[in-house]
Every structure is written in C-alpha cells, then in structure tokens.
N, C-alpha and C. Protein backbone atom coordinates (compact mmCIF):
# COMPACT_ATOMS: atom_id res chain seq x y z
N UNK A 1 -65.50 16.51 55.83
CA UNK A 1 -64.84 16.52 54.58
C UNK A 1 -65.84 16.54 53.45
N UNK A 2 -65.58 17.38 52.39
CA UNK A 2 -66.30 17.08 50.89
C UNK A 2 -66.40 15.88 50.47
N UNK A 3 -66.69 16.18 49.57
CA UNK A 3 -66.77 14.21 48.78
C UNK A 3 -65.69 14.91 48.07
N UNK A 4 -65.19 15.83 47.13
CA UNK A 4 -63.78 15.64 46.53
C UNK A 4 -62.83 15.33 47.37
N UNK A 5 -62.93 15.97 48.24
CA UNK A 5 -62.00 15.92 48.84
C UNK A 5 -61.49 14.05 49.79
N UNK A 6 -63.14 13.40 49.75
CA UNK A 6 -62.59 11.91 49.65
C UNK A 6 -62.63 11.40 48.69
N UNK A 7 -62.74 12.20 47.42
CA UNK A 7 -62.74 11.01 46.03
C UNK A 7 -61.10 11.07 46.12
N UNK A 8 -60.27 12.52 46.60
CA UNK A 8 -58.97 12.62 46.56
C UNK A 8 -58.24 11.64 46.99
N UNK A 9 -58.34 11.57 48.26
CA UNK A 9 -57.85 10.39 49.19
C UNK A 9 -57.97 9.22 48.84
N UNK A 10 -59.08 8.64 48.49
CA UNK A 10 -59.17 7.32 47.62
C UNK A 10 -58.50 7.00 46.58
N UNK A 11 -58.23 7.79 45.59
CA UNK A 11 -57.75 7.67 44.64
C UNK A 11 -56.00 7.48 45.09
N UNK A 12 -55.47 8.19 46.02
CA UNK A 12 -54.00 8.75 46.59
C UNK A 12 -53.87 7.28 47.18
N UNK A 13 -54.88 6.52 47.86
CA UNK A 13 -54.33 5.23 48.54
C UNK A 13 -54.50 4.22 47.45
N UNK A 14 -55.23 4.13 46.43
CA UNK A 14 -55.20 2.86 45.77
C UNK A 14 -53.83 3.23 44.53
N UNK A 15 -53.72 4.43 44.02
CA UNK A 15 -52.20 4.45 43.87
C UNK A 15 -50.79 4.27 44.66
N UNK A 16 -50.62 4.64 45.81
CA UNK A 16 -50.16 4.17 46.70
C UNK A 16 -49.65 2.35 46.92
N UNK A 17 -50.65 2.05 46.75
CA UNK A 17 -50.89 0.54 46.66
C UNK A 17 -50.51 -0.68 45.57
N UNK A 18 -50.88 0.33 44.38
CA UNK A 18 -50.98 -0.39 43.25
C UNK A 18 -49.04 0.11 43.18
N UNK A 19 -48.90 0.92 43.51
CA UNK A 19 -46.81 1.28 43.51
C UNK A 19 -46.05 0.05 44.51
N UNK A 20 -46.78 -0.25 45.27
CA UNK A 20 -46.40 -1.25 46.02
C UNK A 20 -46.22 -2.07 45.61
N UNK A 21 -46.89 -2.44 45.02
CA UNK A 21 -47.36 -4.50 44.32
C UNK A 21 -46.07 -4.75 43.06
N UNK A 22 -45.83 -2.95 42.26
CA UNK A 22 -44.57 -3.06 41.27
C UNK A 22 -43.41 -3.53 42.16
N UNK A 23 -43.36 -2.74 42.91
CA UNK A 23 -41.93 -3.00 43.51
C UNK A 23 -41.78 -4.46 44.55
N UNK A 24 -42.95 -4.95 44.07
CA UNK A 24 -42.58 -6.55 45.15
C UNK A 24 -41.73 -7.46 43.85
N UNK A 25 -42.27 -7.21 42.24
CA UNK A 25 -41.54 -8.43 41.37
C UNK A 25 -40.46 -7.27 40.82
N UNK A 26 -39.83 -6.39 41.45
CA UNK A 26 -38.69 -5.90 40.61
C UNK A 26 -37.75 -6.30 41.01
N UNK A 27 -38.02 -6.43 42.95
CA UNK A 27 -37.27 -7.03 44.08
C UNK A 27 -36.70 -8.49 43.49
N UNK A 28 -37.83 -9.48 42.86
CA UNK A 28 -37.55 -10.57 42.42
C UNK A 28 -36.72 -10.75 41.32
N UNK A 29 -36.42 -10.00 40.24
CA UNK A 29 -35.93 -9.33 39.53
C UNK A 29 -34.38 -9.38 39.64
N UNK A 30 -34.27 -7.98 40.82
CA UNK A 30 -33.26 -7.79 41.26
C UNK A 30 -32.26 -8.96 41.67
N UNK A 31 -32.98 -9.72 42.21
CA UNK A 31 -32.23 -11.06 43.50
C UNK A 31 -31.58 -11.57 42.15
N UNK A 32 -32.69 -12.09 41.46
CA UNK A 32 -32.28 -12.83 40.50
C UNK A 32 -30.98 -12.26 39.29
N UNK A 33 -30.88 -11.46 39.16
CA UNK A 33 -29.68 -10.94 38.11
C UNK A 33 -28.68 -10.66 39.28
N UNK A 34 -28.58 -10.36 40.48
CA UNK A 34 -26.96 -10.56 41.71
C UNK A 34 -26.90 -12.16 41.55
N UNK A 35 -27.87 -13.13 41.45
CA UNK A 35 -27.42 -14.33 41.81
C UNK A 35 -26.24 -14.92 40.01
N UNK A 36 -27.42 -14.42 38.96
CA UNK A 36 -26.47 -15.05 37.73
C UNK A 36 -25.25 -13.97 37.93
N UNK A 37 -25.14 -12.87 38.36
CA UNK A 37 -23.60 -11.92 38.05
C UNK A 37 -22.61 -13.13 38.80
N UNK A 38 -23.16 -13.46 40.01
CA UNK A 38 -22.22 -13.88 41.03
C UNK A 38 -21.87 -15.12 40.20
N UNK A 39 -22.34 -15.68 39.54
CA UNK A 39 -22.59 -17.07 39.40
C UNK A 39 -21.53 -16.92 37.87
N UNK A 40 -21.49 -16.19 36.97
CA UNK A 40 -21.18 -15.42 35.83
C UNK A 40 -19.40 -15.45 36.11
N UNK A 41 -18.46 -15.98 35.18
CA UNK A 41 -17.12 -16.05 35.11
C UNK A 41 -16.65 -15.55 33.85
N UNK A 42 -16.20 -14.34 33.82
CA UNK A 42 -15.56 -13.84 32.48
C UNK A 42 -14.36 -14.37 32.30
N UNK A 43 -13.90 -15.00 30.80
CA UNK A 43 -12.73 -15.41 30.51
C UNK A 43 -12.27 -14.93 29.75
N UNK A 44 -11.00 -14.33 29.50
CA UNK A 44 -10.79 -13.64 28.16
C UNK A 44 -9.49 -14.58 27.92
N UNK A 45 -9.45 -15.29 26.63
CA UNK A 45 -8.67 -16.08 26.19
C UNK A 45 -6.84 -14.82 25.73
N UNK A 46 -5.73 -15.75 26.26
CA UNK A 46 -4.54 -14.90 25.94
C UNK A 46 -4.37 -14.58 24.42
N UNK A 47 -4.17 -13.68 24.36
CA UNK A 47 -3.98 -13.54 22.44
C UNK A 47 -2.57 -14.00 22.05
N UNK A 48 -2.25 -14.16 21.30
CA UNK A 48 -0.73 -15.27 21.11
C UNK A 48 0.09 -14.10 20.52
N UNK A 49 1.09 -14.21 20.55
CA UNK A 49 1.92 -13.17 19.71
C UNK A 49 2.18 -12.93 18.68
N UNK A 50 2.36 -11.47 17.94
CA UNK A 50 2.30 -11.72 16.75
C UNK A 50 4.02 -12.17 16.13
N UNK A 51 3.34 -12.34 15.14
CA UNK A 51 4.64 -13.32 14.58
C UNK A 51 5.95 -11.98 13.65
N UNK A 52 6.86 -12.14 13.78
CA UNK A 52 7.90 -11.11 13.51
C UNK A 52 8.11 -10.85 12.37
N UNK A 53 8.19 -9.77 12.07
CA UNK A 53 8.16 -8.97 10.58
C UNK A 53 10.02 -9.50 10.27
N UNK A 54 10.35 -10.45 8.97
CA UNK A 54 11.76 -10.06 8.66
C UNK A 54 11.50 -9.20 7.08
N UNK A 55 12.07 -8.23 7.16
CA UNK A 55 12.51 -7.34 6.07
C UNK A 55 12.91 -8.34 4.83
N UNK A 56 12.99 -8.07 3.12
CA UNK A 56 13.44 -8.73 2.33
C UNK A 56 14.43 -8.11 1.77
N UNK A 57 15.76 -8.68 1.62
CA UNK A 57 16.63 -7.89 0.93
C UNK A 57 16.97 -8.58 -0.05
N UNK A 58 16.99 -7.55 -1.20
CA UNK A 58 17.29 -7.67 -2.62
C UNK A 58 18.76 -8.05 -2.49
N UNK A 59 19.61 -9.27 -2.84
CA UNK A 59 20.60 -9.42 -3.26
C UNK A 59 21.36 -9.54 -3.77
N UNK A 60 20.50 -9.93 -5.24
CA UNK A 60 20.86 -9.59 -6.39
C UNK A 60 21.18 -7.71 -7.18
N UNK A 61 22.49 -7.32 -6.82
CA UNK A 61 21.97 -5.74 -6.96
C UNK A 61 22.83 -5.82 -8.43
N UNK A 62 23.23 -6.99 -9.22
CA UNK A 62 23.95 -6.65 -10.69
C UNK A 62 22.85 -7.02 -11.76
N UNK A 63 21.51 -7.71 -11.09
CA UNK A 63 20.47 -8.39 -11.84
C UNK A 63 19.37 -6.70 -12.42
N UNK A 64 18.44 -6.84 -12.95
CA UNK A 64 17.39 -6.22 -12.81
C UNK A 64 16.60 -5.97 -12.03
N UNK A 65 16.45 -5.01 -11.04
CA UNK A 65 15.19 -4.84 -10.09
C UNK A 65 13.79 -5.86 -10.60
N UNK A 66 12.99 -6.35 -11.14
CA UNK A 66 11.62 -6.70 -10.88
C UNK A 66 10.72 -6.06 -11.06
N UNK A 67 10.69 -4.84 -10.20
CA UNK A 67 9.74 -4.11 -9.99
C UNK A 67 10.39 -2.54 -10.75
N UNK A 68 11.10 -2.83 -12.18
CA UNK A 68 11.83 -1.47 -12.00
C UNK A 68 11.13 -1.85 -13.88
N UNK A 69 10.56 -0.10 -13.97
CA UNK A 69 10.05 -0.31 -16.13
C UNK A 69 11.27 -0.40 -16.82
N UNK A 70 12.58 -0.36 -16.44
CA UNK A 70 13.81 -0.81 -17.49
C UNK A 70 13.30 -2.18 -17.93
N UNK A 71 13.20 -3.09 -17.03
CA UNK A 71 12.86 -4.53 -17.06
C UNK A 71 12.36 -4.53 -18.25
N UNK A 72 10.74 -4.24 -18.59
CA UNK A 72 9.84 -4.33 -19.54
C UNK A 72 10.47 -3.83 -20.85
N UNK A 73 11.13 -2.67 -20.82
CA UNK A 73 11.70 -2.04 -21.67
C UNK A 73 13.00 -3.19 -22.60
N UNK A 74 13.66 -3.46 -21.59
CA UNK A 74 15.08 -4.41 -22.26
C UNK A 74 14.20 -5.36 -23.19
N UNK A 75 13.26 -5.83 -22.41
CA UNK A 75 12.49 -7.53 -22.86
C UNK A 75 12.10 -6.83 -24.28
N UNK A 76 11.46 -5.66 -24.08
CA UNK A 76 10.39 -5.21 -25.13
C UNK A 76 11.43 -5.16 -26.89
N UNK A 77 12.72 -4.59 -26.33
CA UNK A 77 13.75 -4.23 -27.10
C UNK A 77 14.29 -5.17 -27.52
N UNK A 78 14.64 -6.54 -27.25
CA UNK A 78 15.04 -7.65 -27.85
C UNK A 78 14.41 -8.35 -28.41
N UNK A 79 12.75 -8.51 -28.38
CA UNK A 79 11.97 -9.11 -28.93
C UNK A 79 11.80 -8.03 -30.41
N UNK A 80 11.49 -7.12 -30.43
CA UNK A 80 12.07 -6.45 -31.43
C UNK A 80 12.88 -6.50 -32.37
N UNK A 81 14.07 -6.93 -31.78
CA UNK A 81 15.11 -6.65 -32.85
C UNK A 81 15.66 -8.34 -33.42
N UNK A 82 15.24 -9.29 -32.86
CA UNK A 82 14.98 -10.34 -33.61
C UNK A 82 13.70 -11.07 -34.13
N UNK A 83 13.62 -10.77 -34.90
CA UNK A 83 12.43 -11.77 -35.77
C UNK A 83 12.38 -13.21 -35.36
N UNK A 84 11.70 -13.37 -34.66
CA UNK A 84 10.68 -14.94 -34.40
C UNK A 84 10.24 -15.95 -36.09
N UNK A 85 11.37 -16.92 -35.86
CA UNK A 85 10.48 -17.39 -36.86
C UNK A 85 11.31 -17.09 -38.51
N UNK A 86 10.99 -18.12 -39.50
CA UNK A 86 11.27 -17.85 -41.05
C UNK A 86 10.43 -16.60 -41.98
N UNK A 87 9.02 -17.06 -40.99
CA UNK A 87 8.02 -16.46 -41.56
C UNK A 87 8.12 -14.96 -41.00
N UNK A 88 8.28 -14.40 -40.27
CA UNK A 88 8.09 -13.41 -39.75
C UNK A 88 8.30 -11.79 -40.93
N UNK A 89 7.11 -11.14 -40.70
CA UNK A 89 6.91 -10.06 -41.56
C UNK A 89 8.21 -8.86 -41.83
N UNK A 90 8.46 -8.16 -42.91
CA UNK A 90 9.22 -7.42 -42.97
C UNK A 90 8.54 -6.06 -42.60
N UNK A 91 9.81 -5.41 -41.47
CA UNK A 91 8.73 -3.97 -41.23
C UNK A 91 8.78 -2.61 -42.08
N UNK A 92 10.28 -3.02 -42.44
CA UNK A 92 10.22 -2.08 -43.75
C UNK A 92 9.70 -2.25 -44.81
N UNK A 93 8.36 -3.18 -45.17
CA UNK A 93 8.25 -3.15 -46.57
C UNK A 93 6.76 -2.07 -46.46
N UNK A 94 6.41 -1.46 -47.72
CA UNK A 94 5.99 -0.54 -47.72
C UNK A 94 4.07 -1.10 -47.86
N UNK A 95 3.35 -0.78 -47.21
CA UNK A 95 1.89 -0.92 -47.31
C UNK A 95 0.89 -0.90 -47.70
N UNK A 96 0.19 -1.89 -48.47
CA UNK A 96 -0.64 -1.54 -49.50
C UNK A 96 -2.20 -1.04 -49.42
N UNK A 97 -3.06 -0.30 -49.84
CA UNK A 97 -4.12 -0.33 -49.47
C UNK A 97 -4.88 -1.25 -48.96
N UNK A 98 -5.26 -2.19 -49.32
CA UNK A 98 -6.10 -3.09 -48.91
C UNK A 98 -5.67 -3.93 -47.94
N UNK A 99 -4.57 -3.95 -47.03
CA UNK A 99 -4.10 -4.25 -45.84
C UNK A 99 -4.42 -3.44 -44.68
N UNK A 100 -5.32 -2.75 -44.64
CA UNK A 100 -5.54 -1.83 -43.93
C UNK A 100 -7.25 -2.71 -43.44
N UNK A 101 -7.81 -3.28 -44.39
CA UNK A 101 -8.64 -4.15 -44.67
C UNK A 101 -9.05 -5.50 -43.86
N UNK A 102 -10.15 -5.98 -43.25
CA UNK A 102 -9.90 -7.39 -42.49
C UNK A 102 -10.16 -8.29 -43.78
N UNK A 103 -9.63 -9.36 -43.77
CA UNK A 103 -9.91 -10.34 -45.12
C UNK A 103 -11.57 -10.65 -45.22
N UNK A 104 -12.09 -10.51 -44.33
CA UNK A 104 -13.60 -11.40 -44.38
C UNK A 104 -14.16 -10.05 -45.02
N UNK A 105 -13.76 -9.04 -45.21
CA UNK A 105 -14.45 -7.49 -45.50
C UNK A 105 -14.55 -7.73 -47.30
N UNK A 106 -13.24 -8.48 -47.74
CA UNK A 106 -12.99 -7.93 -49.09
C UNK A 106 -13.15 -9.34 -49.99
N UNK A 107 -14.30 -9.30 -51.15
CA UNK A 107 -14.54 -9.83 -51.84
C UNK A 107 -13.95 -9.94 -53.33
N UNK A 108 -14.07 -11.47 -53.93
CA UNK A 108 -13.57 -11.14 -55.01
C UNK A 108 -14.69 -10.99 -56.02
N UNK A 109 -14.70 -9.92 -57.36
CA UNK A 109 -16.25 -9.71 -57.77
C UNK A 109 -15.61 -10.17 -59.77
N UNK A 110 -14.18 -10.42 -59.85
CA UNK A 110 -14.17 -10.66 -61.18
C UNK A 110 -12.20 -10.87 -61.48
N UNK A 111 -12.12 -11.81 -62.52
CA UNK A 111 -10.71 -11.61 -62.98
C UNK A 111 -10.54 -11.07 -64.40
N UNK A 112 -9.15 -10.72 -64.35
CA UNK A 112 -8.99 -9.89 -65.79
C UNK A 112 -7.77 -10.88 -66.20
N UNK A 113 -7.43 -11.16 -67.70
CA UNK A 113 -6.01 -11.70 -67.96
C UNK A 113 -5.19 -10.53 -69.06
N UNK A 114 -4.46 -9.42 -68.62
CA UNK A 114 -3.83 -8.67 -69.04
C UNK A 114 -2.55 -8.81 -68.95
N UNK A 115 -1.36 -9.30 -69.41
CA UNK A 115 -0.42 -9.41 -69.04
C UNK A 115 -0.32 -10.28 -67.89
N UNK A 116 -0.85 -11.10 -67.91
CA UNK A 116 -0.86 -12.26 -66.49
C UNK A 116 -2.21 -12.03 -65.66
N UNK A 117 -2.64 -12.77 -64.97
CA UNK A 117 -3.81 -13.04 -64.26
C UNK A 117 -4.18 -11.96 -63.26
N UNK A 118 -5.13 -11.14 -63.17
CA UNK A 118 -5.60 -10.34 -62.48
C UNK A 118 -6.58 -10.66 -61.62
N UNK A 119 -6.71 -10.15 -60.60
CA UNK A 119 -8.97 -10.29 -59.72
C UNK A 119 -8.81 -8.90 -59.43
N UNK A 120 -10.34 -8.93 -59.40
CA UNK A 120 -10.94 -7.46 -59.15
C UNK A 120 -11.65 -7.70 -57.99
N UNK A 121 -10.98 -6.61 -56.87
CA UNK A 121 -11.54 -7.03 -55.41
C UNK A 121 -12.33 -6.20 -54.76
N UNK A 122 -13.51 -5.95 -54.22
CA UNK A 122 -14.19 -4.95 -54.00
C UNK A 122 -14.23 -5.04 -52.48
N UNK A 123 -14.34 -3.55 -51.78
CA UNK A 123 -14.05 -3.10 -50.61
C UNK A 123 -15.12 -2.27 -50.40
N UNK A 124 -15.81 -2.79 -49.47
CA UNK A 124 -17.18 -1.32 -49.15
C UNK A 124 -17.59 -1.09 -50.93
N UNK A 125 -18.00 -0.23 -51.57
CA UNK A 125 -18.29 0.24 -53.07
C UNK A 125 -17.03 0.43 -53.65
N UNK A 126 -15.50 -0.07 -53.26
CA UNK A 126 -14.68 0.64 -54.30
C UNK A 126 -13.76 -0.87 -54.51
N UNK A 127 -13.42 -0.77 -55.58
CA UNK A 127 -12.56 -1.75 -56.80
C UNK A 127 -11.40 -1.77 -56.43
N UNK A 128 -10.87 -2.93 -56.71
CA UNK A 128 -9.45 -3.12 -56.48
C UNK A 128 -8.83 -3.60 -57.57
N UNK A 129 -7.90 -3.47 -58.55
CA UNK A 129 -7.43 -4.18 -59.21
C UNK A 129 -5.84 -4.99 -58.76
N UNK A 130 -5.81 -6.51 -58.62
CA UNK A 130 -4.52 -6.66 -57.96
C UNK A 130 -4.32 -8.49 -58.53
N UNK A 131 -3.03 -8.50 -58.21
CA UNK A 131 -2.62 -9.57 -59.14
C UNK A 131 -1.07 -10.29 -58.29
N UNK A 132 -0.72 -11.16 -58.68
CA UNK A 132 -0.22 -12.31 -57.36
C UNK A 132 1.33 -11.42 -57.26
N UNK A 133 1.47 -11.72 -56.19
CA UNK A 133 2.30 -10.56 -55.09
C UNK A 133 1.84 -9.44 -54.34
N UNK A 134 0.82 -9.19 -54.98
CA UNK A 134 0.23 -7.78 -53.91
C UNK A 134 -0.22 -8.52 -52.54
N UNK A 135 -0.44 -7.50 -51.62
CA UNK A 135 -0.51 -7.83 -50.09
C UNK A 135 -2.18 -7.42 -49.93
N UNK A 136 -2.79 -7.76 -48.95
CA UNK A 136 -4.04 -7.75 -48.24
C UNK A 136 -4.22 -8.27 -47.18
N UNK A 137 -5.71 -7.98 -46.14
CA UNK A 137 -5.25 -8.40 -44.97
C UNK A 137 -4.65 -7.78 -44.18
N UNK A 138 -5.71 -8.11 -42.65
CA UNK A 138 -4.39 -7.45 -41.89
C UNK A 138 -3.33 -8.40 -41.64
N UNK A 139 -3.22 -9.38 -41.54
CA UNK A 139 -2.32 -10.49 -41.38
C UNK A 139 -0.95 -10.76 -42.66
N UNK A 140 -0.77 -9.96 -42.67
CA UNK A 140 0.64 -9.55 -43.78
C UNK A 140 0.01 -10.92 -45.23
N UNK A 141 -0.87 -10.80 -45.50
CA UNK A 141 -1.53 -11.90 -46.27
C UNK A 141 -0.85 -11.45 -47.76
N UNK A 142 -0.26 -11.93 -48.62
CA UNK A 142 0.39 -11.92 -49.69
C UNK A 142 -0.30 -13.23 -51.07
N UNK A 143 -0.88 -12.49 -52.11
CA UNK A 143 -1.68 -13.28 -52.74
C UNK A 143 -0.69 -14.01 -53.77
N UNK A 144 -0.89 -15.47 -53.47
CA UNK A 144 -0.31 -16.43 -54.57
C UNK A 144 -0.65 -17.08 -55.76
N UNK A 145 -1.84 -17.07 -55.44
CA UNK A 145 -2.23 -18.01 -56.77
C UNK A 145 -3.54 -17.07 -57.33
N UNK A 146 -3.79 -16.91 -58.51
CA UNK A 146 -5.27 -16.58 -59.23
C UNK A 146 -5.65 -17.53 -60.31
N UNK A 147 -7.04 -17.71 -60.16
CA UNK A 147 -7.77 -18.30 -61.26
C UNK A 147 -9.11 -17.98 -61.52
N UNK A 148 -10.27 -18.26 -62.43
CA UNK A 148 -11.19 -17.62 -62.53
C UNK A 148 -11.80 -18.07 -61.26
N UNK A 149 -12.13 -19.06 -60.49
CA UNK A 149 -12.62 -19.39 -59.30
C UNK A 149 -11.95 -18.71 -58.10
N UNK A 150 -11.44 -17.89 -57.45
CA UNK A 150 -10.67 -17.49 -56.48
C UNK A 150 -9.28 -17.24 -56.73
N UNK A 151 -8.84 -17.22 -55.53
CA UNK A 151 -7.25 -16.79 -55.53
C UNK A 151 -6.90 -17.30 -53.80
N UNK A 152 -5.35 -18.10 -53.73
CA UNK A 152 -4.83 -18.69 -52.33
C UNK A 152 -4.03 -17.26 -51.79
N UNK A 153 -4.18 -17.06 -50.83
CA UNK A 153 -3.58 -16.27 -50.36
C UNK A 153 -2.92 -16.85 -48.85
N UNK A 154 -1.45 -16.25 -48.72
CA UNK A 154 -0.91 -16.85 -47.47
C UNK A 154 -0.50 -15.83 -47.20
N UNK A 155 -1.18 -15.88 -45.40
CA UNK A 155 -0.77 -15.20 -44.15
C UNK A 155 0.15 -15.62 -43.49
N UNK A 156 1.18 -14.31 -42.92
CA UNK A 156 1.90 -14.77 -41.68
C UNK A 156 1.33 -14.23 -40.07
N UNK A 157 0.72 -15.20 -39.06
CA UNK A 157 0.63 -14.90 -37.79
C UNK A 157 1.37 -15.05 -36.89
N UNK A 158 1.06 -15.05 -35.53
CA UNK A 158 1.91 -15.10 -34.22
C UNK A 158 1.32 -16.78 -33.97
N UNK A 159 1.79 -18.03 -33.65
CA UNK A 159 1.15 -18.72 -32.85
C UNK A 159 0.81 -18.20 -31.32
N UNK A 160 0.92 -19.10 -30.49
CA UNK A 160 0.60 -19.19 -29.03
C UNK A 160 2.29 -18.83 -28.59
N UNK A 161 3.70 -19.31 -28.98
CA UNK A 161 4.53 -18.98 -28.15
C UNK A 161 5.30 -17.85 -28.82
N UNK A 162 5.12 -17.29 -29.69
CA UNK A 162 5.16 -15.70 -30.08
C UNK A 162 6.16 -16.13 -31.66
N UNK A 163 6.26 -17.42 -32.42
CA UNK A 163 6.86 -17.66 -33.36
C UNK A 163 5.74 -17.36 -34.46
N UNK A 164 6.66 -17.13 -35.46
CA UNK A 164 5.76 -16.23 -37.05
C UNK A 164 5.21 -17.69 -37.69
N UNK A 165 4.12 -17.85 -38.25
CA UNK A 165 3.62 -19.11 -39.09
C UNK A 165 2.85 -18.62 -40.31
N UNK A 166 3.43 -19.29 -41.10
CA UNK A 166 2.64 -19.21 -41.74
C UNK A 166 1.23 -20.18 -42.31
N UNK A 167 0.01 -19.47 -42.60
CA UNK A 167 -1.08 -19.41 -43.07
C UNK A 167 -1.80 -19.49 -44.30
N UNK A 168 -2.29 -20.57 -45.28
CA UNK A 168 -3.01 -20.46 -46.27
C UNK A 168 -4.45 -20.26 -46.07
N UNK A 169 -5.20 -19.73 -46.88
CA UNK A 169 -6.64 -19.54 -47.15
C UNK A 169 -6.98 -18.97 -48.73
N UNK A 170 -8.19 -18.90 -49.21
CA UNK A 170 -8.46 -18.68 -50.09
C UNK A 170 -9.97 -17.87 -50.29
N UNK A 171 -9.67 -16.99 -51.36
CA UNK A 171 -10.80 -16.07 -50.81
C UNK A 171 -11.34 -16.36 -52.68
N UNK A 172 -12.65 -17.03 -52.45
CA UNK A 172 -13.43 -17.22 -53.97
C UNK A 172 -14.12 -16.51 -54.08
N UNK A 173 -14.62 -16.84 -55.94
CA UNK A 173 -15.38 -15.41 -56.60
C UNK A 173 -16.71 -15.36 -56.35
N UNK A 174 -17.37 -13.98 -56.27
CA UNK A 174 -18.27 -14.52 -55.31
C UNK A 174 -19.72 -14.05 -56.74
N UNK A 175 -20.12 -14.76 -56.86
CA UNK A 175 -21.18 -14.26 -57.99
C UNK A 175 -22.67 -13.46 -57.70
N UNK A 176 -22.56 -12.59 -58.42
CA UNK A 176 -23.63 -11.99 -58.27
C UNK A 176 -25.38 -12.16 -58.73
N UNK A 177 -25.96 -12.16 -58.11
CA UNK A 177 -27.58 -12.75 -58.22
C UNK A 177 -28.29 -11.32 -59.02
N UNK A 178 -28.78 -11.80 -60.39
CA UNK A 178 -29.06 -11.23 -61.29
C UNK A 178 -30.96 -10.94 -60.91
C-alpha cells in the first residue's frame, strides 16, 4: 500500500470512531425524554358553558325609542320654546355692534354729557359712542349706570342647571399714560 493510501484508512477509522462515541450520549438522551413522556400527564381542564344570550325587548313601544334622533330633537324643541328663568334674553331683539365683542376686549377711553351721560368705548382702533341701555358683550350685557369713573353693566348667563341669571360688573375708565 502507498502511504496515501494509509493516511486514507486512518483517517476513515478515527472518524468512524469518533461517530461512535456521539451516538453513545444521544442514546442517553433518548432513554431519558421516553422516561419524562411516560412519566408526563396531560390535563386539559373542562371549559364551563357559555352562559345564554336573552334578547332585550323594547316594551315600551308608545314611549320614545332612546336610541332614535326624534328624542334629541323633541328635548331640543322644548327647551327652546320656553325661556329658563326671569332673566333670560330676548331673541328677537335686534343686535348691536359691540355685542359681537368679548367684554375684556372693549375699553372705556372717555365720557361725554350731551343730553344725558355718554362713554366713549374703544374696540381694536375704532370708537364707540354709547349711553345706558345700549347692549355689549357677548353675554346679552346691557349698560346701566355711567359716570366719569366707569359704567355697571349687567349680564344675563346660563348657570350650571341651564336657568338665565343675572350678572353685574363694571367696566372703568381706563386713562391714558401721557
């Protein structure tokens, strides 16, 4: 024989060998996972039944559905057509400029006495001339009193349970820094 030809052989038996020695701990291996299967108890717990659907029937069928937009609509329509309240605003009365206005926006910059007590109210750069009864505010605010120091003005709001109240405040003159 060559020498390759026994480097061949040598090499063919110590692989041979070394395949052997794997398969002695796979054996161990093996034993061992038949012994936990055997040993191993699956339980599957009963699932309980489910519990029975009862249907809901509407029995009220002379009431309002609930779930129907007439509902919202009726409510919406009666709150409407009675006024909440002594105070509560008129919707026909007609709208004045400066109600269009938030009160904290509009200053007072001067009064006039022409035929009864005037203030001069300024808005962004433009003048107002107005005098007790005119309206301002968005809060239906109706001015009562003038003097050279300010003017009281009373608002009507909504409280918390939807009744009209009325509101005093007073909006003073505000002087200008020369």
């Amino acid at each position: 024989m060559t020498t390759t030809r026994i480097f061949q052989s040598v090499i063919a038996t110590l692989l041979l060998t070394s395949l052997a020695a794997c398969d002695d701990g796979m054996g161990e291996v093996r034993q061992w996972m038949a012994e936990q299967k055997a040993q191993a108890r699956v339980t599957i717990p009963k699932l309980s039944e489910p519990k029975k659907f009862i249907p809901f029937t509407y029995a009220d069928q002379d009431q309002i559905d609930p779930f129907n937009q007439t509902k919202l609509t009726v409510a919406l329509a009666k709150a409407q057509g009675v006024p909440r309240g002594a105070f509560a605003p008129d919707p026909n009365r007609k709208h004045e400029p400066l109600e269009s206005y938030p009160l904290d926006s509009i200053s007072m910059v001067g009064t006039i006495n022409k035929g009864g007590q005037h203030a001069i109210l300024q808005v962004d750069k433009t003048l107002y001339d107005v005098k007790v009864g005119n309206h301002l505010g968005q809060n239906d605010g109706e001015i009562k009193t003038i003097n050279e120091s300010g003017m009281e003005i009373s608002e009507r709001v909504q409280d918390a349970s939807g009744e009209w109240v009325e509101r005093k405040t007073t909006l003073e003159l505000q002087e200008t820094k020369k």
